[in-house]
PDB file of N, CA and C in Angstrom:
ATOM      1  N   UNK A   1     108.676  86.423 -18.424  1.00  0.00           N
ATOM      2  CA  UNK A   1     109.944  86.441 -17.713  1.00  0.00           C
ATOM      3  C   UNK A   1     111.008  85.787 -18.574  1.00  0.00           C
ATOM      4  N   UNK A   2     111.968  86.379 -18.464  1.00  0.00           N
ATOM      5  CA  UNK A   2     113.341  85.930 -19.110  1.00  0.00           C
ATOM      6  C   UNK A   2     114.119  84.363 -18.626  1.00  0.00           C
ATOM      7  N   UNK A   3     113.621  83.472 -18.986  1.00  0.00           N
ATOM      8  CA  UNK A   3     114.277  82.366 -18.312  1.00  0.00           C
ATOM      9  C   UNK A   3     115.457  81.910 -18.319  1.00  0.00           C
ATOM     10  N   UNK A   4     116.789  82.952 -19.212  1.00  0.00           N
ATOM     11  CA  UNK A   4     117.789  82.706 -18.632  1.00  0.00           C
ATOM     12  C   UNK A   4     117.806  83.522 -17.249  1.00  0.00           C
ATOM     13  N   UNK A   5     117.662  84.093 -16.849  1.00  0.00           N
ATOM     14  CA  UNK A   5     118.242  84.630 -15.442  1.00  0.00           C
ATOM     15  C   UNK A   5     117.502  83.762 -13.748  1.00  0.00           C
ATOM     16  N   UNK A   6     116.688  82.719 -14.725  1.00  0.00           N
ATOM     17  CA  UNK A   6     115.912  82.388 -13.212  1.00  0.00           C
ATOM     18  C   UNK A   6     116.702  81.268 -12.425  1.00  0.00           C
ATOM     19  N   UNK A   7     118.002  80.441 -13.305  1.00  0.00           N
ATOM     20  CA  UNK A   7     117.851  79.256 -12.626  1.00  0.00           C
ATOM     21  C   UNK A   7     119.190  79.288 -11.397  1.00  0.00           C
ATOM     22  N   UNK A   8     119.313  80.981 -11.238  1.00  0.00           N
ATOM     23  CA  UNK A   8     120.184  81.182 -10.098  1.00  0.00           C
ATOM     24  C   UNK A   8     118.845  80.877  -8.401  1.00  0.00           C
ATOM     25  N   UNK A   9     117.339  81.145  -8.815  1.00  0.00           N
ATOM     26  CA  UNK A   9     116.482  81.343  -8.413  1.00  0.00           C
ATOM     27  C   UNK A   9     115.670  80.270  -7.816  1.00  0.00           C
ATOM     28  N   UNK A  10     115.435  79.305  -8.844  1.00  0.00           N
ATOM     29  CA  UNK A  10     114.770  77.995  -8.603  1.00  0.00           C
ATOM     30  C   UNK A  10     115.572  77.143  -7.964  1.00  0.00           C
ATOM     31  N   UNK A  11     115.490  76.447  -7.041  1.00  0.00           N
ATOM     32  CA  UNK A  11     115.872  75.353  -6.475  1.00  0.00           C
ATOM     33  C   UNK A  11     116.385  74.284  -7.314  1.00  0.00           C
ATOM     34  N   UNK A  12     117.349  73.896  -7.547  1.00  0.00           N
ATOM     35  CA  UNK A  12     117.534  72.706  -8.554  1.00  0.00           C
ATOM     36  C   UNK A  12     117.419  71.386  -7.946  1.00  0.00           C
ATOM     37  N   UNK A  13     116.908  70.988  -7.355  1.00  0.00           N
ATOM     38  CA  UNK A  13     116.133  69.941  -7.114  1.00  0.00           C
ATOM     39  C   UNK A  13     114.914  69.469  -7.841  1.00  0.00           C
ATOM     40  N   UNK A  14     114.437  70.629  -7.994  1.00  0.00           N
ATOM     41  CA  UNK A  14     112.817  70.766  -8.305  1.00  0.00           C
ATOM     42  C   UNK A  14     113.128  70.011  -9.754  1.00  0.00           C
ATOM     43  N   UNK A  15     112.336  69.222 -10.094  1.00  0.00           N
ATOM     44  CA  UNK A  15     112.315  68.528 -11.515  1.00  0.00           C
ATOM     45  C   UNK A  15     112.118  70.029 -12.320  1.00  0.00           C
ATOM     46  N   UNK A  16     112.625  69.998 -13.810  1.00  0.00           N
ATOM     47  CA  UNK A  16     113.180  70.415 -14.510  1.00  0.00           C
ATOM     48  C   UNK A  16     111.840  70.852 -15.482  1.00  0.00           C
ATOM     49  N   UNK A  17     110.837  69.942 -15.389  1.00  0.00           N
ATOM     50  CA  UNK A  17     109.933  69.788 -16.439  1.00  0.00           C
ATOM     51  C   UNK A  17     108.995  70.354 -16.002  1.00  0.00           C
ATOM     52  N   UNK A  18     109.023  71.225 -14.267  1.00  0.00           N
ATOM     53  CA  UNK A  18     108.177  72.245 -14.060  1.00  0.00           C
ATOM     54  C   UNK A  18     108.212  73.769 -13.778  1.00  0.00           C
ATOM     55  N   UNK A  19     109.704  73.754 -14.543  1.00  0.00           N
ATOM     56  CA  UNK A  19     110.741  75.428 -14.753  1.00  0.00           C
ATOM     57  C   UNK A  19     109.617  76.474 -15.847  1.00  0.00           C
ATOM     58  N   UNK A  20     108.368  76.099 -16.496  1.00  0.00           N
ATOM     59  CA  UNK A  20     107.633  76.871 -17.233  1.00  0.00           C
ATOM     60  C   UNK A  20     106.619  77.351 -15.945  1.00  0.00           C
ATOM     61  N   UNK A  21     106.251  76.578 -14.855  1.00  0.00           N
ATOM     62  CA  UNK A  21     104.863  76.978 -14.057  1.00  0.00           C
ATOM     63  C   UNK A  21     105.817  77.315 -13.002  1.00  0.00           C
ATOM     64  N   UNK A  22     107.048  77.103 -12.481  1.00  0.00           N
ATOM     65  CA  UNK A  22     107.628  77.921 -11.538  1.00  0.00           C
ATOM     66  C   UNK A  22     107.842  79.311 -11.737  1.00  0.00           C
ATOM     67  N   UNK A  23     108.240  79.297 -13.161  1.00  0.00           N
ATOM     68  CA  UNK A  23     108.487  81.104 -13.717  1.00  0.00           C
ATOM     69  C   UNK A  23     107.391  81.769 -13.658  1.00  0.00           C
ATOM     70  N   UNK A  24     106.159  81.031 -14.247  1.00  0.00           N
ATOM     71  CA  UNK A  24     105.050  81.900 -14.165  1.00  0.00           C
ATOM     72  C   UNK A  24     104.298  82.318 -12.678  1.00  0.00           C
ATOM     73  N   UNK A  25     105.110  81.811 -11.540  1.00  0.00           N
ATOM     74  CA  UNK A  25     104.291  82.174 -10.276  1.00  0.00           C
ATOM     75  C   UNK A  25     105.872  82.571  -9.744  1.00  0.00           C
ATOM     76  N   UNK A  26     106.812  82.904  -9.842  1.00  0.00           N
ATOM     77  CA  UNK A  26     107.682  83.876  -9.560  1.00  0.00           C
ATOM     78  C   UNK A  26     107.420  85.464 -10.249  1.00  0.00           C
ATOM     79  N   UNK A  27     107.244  85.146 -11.612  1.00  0.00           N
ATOM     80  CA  UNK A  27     106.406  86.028 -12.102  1.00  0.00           C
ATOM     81  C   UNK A  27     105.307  86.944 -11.184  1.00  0.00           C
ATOM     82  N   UNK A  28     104.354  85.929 -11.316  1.00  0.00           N
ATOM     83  CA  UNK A  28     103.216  86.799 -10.190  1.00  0.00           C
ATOM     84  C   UNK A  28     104.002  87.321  -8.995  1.00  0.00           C
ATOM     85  N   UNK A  29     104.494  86.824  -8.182  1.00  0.00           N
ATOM     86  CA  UNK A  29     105.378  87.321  -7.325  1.00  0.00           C
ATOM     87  C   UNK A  29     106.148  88.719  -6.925  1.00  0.00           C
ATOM     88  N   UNK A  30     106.820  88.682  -8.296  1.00  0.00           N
ATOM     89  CA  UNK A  30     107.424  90.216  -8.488  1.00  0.00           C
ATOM     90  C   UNK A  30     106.215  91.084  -8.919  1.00  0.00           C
ATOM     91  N   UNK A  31     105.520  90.523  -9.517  1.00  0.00           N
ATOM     92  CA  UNK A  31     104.600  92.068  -9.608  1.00  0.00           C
ATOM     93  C   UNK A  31     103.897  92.435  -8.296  1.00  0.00           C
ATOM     94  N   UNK A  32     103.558  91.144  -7.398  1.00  0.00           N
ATOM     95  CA  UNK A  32     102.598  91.624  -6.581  1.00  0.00           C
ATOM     96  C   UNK A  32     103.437  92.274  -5.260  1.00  0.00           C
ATOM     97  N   UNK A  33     104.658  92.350  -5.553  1.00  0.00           N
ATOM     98  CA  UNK A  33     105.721  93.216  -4.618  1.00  0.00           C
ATOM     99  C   UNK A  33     106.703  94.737  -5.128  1.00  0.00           C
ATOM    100  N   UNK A  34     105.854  94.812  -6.377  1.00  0.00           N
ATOM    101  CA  UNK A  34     106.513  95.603  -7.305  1.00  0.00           C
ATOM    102  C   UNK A  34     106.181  97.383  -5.999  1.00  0.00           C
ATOM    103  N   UNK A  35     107.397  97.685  -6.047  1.00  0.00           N
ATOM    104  CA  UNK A  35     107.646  99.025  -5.495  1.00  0.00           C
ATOM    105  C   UNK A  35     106.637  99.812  -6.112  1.00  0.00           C
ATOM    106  N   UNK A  36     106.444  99.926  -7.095  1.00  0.00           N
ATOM    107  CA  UNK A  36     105.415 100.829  -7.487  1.00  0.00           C
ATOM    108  C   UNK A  36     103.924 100.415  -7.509  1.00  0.00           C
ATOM    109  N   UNK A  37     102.961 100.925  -6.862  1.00  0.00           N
ATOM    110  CA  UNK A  37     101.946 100.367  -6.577  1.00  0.00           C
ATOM    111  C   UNK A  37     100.602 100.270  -7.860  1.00  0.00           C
ATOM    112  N   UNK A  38     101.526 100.892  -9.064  1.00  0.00           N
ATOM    113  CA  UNK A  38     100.096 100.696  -9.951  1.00  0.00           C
ATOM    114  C   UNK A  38     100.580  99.707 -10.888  1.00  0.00           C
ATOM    115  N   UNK A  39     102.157  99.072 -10.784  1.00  0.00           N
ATOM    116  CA  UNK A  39     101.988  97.855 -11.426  1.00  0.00           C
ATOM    117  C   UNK A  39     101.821  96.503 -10.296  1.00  0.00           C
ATOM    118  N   UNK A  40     101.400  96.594  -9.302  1.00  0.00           N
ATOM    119  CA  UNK A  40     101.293  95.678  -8.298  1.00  0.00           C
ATOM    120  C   UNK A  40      99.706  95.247  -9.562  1.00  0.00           C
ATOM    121  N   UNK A  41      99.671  93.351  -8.874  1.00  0.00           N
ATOM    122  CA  UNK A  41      98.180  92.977  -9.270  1.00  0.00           C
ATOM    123  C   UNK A  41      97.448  93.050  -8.157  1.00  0.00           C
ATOM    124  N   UNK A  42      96.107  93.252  -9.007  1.00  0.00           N
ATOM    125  CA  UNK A  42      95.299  93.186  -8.074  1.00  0.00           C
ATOM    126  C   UNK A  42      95.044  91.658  -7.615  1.00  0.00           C
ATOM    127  N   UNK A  43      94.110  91.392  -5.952  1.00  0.00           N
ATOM    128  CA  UNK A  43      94.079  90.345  -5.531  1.00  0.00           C
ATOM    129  C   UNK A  43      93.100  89.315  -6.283  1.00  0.00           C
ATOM    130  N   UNK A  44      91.710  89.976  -7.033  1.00  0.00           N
ATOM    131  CA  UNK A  44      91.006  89.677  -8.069  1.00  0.00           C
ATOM    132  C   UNK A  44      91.659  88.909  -9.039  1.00  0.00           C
ATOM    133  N   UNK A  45      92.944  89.498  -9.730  1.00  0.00           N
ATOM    134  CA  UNK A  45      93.709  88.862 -10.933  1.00  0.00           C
ATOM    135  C   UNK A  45      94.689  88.257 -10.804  1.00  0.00           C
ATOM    136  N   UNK A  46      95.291  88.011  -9.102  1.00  0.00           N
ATOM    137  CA  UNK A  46      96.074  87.066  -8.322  1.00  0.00           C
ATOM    138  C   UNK A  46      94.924  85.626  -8.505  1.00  0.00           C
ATOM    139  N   UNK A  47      93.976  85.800  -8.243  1.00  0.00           N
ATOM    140  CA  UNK A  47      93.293  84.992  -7.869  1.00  0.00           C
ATOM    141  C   UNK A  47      92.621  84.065  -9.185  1.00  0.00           C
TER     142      UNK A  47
END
């Protein structure tokens, strides 16, 4: 994920020094809502 566009996204409260593991589970996020269902993850590789 592109981390200029996230910090309209993240809460700025949230300490600063955990903006690498917030992206990566916003990340998961969008894929597992992705409109198209063959880039959705599976719950196996959610997991």
């Amino acid at each position: 994920m592109d981390l200029k566009g996230v910090e309209h996204v993240i809460d700025p409260k949230l300490d600063s020094c955990f903006k690498e593991e917030i992206c990566k589970v916003l990340d998961f996020g969008l894929l597992c809502t992705s409109p198209l269902p063959v880039y959705r993850l599976s719950m196996r590789r959610v997991v």
